[in-house]
N, C-alpha and C. Protein backbone atom coordinates (compact mmCIF):
# COMPACT_ATOMS: atom_id res chain seq x y z
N UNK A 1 -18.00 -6.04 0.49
CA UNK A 1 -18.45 -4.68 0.40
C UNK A 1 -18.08 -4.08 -0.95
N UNK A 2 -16.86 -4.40 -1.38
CA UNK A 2 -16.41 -3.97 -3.02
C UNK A 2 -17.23 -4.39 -3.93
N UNK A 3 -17.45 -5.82 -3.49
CA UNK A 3 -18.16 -6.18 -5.18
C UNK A 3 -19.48 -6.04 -4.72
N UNK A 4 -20.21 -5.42 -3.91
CA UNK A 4 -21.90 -5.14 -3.67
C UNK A 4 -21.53 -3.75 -4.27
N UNK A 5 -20.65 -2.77 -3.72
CA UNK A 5 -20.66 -1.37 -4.65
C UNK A 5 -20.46 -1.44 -6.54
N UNK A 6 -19.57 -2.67 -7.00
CA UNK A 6 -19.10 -2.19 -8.24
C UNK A 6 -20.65 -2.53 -8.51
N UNK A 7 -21.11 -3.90 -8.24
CA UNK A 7 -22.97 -4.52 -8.42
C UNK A 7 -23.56 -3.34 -8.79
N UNK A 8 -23.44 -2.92 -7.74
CA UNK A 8 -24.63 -0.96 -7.62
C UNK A 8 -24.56 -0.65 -8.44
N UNK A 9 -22.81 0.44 -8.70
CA UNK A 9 -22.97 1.35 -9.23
C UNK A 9 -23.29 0.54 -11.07
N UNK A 10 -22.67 -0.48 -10.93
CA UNK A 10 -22.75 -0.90 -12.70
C UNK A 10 -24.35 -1.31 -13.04
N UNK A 11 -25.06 -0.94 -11.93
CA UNK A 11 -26.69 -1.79 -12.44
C UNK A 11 -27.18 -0.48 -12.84
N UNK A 12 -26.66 1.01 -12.49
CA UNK A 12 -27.15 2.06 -13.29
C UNK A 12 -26.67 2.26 -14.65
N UNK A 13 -25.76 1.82 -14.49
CA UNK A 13 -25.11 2.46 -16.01
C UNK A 13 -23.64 2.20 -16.18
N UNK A 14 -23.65 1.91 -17.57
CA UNK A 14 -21.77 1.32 -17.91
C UNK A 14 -20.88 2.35 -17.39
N UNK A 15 -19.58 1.57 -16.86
CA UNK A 15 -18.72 2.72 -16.68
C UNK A 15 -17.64 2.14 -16.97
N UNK A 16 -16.58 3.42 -17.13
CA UNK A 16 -14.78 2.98 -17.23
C UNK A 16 -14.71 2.47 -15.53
N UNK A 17 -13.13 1.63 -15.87
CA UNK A 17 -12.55 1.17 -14.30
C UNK A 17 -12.32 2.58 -13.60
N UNK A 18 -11.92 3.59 -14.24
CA UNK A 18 -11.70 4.85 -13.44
C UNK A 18 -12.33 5.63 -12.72
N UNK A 19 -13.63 5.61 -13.54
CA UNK A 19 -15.21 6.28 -12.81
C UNK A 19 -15.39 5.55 -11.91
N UNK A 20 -15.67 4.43 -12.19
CA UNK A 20 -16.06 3.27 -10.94
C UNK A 20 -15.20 3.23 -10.22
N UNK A 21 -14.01 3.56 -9.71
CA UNK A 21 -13.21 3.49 -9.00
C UNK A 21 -13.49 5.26 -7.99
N UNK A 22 -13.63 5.80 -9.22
CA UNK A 22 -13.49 7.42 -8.19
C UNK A 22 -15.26 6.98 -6.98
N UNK A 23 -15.72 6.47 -8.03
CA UNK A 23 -17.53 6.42 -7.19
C UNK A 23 -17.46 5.63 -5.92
N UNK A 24 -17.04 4.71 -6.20
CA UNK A 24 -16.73 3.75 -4.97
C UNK A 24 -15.89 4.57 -3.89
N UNK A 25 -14.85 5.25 -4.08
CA UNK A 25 -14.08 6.07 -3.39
C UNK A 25 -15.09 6.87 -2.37
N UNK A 26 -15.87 7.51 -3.40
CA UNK A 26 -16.80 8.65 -2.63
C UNK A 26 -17.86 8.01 -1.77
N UNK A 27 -17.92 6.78 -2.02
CA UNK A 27 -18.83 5.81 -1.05
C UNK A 27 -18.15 4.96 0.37
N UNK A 28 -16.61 4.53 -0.36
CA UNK A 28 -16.11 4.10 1.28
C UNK A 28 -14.72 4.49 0.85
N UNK A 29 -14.26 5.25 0.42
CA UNK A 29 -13.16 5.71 0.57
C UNK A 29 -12.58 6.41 1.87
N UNK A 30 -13.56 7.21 2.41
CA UNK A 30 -13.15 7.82 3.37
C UNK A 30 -12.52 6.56 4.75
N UNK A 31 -13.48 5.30 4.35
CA UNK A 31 -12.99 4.66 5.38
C UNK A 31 -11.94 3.19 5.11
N UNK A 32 -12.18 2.61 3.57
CA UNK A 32 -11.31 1.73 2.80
C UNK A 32 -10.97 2.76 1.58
N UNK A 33 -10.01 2.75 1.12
CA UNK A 33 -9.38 3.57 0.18
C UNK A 33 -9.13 1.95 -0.73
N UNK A 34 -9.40 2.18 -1.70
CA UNK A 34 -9.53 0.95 -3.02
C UNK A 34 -7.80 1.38 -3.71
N UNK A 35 -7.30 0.53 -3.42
CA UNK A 35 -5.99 0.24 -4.04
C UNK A 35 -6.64 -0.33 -5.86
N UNK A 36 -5.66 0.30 -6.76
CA UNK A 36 -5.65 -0.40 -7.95
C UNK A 36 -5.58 -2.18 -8.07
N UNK A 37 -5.02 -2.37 -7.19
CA UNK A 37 -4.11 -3.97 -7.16
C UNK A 37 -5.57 -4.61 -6.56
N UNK A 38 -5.92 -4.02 -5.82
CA UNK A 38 -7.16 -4.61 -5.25
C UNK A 38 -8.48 -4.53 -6.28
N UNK A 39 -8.38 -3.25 -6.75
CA UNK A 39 -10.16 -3.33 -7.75
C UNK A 39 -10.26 -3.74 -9.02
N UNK A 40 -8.93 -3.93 -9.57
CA UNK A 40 -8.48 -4.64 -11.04
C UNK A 40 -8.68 -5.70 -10.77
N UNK A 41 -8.42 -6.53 -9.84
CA UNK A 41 -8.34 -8.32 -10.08
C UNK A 41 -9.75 -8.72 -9.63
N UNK A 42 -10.38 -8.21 -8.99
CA UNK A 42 -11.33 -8.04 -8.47
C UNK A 42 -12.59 -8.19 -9.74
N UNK A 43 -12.40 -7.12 -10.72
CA UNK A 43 -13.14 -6.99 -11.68
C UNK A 43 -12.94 -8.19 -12.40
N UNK A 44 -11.44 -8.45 -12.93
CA UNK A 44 -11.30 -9.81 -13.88
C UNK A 44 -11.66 -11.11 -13.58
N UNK A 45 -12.30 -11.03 -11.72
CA UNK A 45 -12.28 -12.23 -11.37
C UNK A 45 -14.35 -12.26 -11.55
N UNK A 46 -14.77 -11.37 -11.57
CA UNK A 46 -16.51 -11.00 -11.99
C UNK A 46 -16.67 -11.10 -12.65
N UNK A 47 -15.39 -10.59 -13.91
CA UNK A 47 -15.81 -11.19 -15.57
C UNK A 47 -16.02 -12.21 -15.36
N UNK A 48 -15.03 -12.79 -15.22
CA UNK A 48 -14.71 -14.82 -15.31
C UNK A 48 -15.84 -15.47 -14.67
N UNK A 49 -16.57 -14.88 -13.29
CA UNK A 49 -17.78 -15.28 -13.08
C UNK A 49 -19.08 -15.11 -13.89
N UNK A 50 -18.67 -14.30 -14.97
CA UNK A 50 -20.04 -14.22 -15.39
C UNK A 50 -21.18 -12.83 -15.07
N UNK A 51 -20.46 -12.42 -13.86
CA UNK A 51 -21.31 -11.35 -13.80
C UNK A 51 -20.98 -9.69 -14.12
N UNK A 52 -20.23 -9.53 -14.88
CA UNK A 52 -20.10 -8.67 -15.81
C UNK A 52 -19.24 -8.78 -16.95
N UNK A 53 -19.35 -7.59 -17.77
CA UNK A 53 -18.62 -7.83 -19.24
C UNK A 53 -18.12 -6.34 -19.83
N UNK A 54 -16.71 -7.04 -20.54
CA UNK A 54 -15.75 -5.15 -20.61
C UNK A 54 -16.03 -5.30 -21.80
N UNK A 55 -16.20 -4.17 -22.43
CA UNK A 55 -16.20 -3.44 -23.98
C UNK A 55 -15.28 -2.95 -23.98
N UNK A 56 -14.20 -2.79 -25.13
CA UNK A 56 -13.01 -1.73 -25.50
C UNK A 56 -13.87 -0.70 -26.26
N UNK A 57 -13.84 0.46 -26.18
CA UNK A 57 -14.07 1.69 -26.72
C UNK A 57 -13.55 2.10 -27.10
N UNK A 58 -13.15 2.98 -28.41
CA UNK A 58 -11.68 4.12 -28.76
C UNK A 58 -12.21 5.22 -27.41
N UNK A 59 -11.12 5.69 -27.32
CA UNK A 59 -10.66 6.59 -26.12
C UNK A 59 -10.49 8.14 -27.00
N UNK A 60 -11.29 9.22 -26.01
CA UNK A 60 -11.25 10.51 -27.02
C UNK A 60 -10.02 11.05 -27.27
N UNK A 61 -9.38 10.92 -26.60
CA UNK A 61 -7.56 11.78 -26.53
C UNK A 61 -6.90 10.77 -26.93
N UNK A 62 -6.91 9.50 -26.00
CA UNK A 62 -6.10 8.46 -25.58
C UNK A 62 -6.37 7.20 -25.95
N UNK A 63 -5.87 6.27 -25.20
CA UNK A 63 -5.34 5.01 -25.28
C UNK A 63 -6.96 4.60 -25.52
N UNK A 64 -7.54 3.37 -26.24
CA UNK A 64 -8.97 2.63 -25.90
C UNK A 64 -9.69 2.33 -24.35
N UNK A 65 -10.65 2.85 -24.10
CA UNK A 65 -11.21 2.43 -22.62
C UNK A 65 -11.74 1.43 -22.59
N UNK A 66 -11.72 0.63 -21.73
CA UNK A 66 -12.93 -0.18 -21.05
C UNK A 66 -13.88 0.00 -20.24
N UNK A 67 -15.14 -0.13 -21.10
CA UNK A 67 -16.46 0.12 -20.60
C UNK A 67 -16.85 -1.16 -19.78
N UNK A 68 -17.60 -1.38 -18.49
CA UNK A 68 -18.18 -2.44 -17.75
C UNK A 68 -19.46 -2.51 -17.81
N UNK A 69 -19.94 -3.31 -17.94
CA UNK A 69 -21.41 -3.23 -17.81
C UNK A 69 -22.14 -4.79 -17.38
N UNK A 70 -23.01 -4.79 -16.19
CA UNK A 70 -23.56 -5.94 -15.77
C UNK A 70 -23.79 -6.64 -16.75
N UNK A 71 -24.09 -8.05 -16.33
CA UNK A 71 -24.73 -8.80 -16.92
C UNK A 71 -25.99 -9.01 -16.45
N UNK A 72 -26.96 -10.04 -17.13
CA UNK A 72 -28.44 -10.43 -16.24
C UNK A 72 -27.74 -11.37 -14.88
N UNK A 73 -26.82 -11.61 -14.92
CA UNK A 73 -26.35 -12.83 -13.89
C UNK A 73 -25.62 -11.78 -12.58
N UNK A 74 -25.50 -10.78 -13.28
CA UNK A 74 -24.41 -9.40 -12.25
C UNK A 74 -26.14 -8.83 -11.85
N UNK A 75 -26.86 -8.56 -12.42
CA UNK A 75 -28.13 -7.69 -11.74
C UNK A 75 -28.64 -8.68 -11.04
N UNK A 76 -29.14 -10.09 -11.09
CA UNK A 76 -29.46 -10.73 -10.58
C UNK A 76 -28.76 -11.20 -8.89
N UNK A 77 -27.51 -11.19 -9.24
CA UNK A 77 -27.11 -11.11 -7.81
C UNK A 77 -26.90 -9.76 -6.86
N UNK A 78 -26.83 -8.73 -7.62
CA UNK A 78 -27.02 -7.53 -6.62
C UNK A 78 -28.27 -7.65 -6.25
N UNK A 79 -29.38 -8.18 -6.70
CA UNK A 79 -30.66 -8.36 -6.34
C UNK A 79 -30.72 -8.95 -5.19
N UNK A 80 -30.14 -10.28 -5.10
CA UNK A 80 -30.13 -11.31 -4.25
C UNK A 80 -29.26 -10.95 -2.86
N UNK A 81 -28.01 -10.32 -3.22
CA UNK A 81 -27.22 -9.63 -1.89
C UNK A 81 -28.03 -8.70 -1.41
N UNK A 82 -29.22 -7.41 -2.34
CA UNK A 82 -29.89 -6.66 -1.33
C UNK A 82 -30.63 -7.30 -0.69
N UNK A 83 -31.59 -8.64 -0.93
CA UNK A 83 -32.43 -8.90 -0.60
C UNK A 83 -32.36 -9.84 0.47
N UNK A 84 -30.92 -10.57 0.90
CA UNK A 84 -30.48 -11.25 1.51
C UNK A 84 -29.05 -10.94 2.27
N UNK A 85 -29.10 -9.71 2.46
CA UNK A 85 -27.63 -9.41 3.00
C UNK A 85 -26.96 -10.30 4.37
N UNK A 86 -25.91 -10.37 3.99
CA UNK A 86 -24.88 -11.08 5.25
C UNK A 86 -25.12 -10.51 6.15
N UNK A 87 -25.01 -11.16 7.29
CA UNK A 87 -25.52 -10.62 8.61
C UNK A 87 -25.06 -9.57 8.75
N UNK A 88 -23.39 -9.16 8.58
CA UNK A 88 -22.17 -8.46 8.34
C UNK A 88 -22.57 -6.83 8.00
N UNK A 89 -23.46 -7.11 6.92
CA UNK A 89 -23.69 -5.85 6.13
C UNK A 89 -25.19 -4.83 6.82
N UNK A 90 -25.68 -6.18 7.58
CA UNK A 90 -26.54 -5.66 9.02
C UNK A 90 -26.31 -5.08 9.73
N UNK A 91 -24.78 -5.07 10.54
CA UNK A 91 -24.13 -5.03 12.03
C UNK A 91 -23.36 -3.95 11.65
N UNK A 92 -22.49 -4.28 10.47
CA UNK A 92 -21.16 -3.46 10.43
C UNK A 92 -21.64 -1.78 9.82
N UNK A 93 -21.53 -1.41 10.14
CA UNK A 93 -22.09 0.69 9.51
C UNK A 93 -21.40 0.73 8.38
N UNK A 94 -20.35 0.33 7.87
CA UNK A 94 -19.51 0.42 7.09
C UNK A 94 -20.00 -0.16 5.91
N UNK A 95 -20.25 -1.32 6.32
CA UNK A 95 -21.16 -2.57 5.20
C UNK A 95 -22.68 -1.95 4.87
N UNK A 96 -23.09 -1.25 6.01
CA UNK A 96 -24.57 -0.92 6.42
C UNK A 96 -24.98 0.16 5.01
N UNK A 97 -24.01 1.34 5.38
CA UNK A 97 -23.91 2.44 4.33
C UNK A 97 -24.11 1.57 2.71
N UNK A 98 -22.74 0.95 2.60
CA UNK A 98 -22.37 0.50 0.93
C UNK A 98 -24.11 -0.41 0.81
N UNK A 99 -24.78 -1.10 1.50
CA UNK A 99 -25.93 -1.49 1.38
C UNK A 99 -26.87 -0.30 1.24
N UNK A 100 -27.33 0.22 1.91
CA UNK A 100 -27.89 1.30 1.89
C UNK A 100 -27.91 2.38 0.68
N UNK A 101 -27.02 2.14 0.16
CA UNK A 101 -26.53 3.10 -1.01
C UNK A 101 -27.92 2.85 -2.19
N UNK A 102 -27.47 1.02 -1.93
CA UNK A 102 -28.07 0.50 -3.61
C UNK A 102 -29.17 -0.50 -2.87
N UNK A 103 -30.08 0.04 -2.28
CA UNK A 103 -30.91 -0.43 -1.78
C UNK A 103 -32.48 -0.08 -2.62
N UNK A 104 -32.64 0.58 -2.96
CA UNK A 104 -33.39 1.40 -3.79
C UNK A 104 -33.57 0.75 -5.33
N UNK A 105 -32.24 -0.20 -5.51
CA UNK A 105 -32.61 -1.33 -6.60
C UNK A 105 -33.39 -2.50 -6.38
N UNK A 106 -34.02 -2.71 -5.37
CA UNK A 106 -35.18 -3.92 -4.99
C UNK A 106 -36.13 -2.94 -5.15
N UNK A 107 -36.78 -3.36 -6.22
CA UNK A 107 -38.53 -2.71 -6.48
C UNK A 107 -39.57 -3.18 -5.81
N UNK A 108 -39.28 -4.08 -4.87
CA UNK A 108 -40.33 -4.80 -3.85
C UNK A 108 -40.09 -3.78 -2.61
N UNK A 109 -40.85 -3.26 -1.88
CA UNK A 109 -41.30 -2.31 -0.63
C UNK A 109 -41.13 -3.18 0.63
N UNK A 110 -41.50 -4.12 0.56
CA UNK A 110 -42.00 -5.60 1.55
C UNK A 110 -40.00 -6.12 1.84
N UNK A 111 -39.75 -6.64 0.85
CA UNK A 111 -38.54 -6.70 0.39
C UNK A 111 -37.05 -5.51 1.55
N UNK A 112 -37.61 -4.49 1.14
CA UNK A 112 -37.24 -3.86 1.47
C UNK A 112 -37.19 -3.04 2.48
N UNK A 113 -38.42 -3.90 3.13
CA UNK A 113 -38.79 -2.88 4.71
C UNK A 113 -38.07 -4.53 5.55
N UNK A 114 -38.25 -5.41 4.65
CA UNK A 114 -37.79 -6.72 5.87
C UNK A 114 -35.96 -6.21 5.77
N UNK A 115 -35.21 -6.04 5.32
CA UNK A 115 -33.79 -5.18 4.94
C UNK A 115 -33.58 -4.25 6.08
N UNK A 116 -34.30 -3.48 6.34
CA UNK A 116 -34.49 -2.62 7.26
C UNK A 116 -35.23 -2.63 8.97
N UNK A 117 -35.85 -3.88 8.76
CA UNK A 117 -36.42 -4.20 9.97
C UNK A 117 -35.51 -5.12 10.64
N UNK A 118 -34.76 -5.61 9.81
CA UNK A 118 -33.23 -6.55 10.02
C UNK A 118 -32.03 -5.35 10.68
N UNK A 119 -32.31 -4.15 10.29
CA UNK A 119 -31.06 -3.44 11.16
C UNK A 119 -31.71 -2.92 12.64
N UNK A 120 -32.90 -2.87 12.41
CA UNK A 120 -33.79 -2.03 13.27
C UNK A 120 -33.65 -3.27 14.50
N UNK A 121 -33.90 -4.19 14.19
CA UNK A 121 -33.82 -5.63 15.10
C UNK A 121 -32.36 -5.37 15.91
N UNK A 122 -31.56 -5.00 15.07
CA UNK A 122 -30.26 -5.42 15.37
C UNK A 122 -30.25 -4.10 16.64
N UNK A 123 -29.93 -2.67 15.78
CA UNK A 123 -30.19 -1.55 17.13
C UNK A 123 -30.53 -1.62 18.41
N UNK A 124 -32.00 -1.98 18.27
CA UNK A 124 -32.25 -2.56 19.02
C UNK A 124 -32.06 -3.20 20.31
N UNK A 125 -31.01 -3.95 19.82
CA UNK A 125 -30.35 -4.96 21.12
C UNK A 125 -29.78 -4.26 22.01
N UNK A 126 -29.34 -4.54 23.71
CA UNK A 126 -28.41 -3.70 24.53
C UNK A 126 -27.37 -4.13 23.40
N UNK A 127 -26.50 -3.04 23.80
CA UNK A 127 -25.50 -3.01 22.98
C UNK A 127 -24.34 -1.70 23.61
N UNK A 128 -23.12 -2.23 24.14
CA UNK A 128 -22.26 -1.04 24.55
C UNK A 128 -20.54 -1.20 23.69
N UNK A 129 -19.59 -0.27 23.94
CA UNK A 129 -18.56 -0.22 23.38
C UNK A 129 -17.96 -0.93 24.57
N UNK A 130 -18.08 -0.96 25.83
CA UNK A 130 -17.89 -1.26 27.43
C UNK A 130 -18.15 -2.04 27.55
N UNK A 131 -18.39 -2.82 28.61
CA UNK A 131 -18.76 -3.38 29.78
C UNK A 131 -17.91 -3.88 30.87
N UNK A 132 -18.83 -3.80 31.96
CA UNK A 132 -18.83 -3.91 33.24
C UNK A 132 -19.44 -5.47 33.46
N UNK A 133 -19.09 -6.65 33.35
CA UNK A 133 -19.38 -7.80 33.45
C UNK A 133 -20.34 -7.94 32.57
N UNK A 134 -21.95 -8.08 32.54
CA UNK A 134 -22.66 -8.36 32.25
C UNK A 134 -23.66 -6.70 32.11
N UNK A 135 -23.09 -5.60 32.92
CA UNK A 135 -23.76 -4.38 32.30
C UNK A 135 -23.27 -3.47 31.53
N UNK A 136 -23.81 -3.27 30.35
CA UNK A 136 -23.14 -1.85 29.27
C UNK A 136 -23.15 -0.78 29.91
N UNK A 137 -21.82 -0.10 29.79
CA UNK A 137 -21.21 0.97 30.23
C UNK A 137 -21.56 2.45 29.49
N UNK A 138 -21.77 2.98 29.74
CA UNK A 138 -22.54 4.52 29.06
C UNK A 138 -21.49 5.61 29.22
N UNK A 139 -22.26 6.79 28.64
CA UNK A 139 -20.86 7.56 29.02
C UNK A 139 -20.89 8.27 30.18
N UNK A 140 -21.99 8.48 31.27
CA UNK A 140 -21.84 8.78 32.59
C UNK A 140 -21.03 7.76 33.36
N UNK A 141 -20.27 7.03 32.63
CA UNK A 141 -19.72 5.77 33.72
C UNK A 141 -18.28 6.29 33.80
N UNK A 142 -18.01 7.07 32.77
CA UNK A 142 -16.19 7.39 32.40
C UNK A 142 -15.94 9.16 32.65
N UNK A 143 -14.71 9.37 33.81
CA UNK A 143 -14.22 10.56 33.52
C UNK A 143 -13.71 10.85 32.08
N UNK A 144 -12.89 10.03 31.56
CA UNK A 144 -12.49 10.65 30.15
C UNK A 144 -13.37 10.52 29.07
N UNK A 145 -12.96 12.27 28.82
CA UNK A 145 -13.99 12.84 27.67
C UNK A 145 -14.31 12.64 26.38
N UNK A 146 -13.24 11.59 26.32
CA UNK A 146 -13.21 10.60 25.14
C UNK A 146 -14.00 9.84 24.47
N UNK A 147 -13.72 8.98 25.67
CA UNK A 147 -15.15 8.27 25.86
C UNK A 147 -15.97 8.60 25.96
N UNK A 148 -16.24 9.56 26.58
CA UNK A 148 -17.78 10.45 27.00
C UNK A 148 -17.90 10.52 25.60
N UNK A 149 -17.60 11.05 24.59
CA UNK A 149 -17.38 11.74 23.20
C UNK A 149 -17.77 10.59 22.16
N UNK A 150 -16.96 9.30 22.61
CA UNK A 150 -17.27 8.22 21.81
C UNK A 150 -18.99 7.84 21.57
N UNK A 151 -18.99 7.72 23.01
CA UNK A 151 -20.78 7.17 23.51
C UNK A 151 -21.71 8.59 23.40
N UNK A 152 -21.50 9.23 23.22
CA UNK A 152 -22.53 10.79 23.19
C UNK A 152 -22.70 10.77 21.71
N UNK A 153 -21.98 10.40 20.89
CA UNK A 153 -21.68 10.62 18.87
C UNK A 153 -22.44 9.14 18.55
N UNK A 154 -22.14 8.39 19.38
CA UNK A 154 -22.63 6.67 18.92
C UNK A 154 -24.53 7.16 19.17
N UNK A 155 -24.05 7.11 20.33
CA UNK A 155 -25.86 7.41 20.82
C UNK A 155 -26.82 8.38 19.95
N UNK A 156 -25.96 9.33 19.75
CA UNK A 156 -26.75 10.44 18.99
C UNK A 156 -27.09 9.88 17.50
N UNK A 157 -25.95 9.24 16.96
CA UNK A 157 -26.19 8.75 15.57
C UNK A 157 -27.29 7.67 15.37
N UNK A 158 -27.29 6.71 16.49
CA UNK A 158 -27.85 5.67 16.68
C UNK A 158 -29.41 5.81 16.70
N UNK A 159 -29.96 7.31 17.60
CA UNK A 159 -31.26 7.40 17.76
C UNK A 159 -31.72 8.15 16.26
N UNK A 160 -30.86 8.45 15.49
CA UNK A 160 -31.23 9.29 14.09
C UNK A 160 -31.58 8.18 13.26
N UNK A 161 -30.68 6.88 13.64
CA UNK A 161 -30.66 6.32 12.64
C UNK A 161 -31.94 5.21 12.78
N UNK A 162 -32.38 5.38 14.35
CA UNK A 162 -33.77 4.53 14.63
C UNK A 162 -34.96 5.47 14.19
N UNK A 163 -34.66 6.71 14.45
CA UNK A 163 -35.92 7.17 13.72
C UNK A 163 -36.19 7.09 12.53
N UNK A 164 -35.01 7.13 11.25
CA UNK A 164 -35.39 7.35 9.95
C UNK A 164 -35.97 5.96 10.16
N UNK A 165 -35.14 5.10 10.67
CA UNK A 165 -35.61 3.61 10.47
C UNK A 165 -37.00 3.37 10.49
N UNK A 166 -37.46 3.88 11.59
CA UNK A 166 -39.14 3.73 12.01
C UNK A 166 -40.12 4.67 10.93
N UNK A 167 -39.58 5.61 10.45
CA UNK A 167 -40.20 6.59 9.49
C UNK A 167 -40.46 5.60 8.71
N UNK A 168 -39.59 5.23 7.73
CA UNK A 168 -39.01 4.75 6.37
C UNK A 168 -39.93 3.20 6.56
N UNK A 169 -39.71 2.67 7.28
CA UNK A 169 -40.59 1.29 7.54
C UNK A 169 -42.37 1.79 7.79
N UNK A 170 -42.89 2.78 8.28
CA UNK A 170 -43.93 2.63 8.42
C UNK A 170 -44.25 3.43 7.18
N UNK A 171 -43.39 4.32 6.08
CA UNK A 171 -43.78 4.11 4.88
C UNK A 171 -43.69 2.82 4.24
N UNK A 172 -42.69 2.11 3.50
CA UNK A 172 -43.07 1.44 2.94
C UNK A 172 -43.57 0.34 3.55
N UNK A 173 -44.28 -0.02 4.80
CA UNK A 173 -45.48 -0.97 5.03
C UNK A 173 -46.61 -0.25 4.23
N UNK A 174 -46.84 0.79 4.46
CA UNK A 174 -48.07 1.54 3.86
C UNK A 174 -48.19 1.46 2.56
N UNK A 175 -46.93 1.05 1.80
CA UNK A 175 -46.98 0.96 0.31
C UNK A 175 -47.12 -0.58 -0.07
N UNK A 176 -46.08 -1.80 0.74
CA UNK A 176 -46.89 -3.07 0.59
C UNK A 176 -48.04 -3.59 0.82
């Protein structure tokens, strides 16, 4: 999920480790908070792959920055992760979002409605937080309001997120 966001945000435009760090924050911070120790080695280990590259800059006040900026081998695989995402980044909301973000970098419509017809598939399925052997549990099944609360917020999000789905797909079919 880290290195599909730094992919993203660096296929718009160069940035310091700091920007890219606050951006990513505002994308899954609320739910992974990016430790330094974690997004530094992280980066040096993308250089070394090849798919990006640091510039030193003089720094306006301060110390020299480092600028990041993809490579053709770094755009090329954010290409390839939108266009082929891990099942993971299908299922998980968490993964779903950071995909979703930089989805809009596949210029193919077709491309991009099969991306989306891949979560829509997934929704889809019965699917509960519960069960009762072999039947999903709802929230008329539980006195606590918790639960009730859990499954009433899931459900509600879930049918928002099938409609844009069905919107958004029967546009861009109309555009492939």
């Amino acid at each position: 999920m880290l290195e599909l966001a730094i992919l993203g945000f660096l296929y718009d435009e160069r940035l310091h480790g700091y920007d890219l760090r606050k951006r990513i924050a505002a994308l899954t911070g609320h739910v992974r908070p990016i430790a330094d120790g974690t997004l530094y080695p992280l980066l040096k280990r993308m250089e070394a792959a090849g798919l990006l590259t640091r510039e030193l800059q003089p720094g306006q006040v301060a110390a020299p920055r480092h600028m990041l900026s993809l490579t053709s081998e770094g755009r090329r695989a954010l290409l390839d992760r939108l266009r082929e995402p891990d099942e993971l980044f299908i299922t998980d909301e968490n993964r779903w979002f950071t995909l979703l973000a930089f989805l809009r970098h596949l210029d193919d419509p077709a491309a991009q409605a099969a991306v989306l017809q891949r979560r829509l598939d997934f929704l889809t399925q019965p699917a509960s937080f519960f069960w009762d052997g072999e039947r999903p549990l709802r929230a008329t099944d539980f006195d606590d309001p918790f639960r009730q609360g859990l499954f009433t917020i899931a459900t509600a999000t879930t049918r928002t997120e099938l409609k844009w789905l069905r919107e958004t797909l029967a546009t861009l079919n109309q555009v492939s």
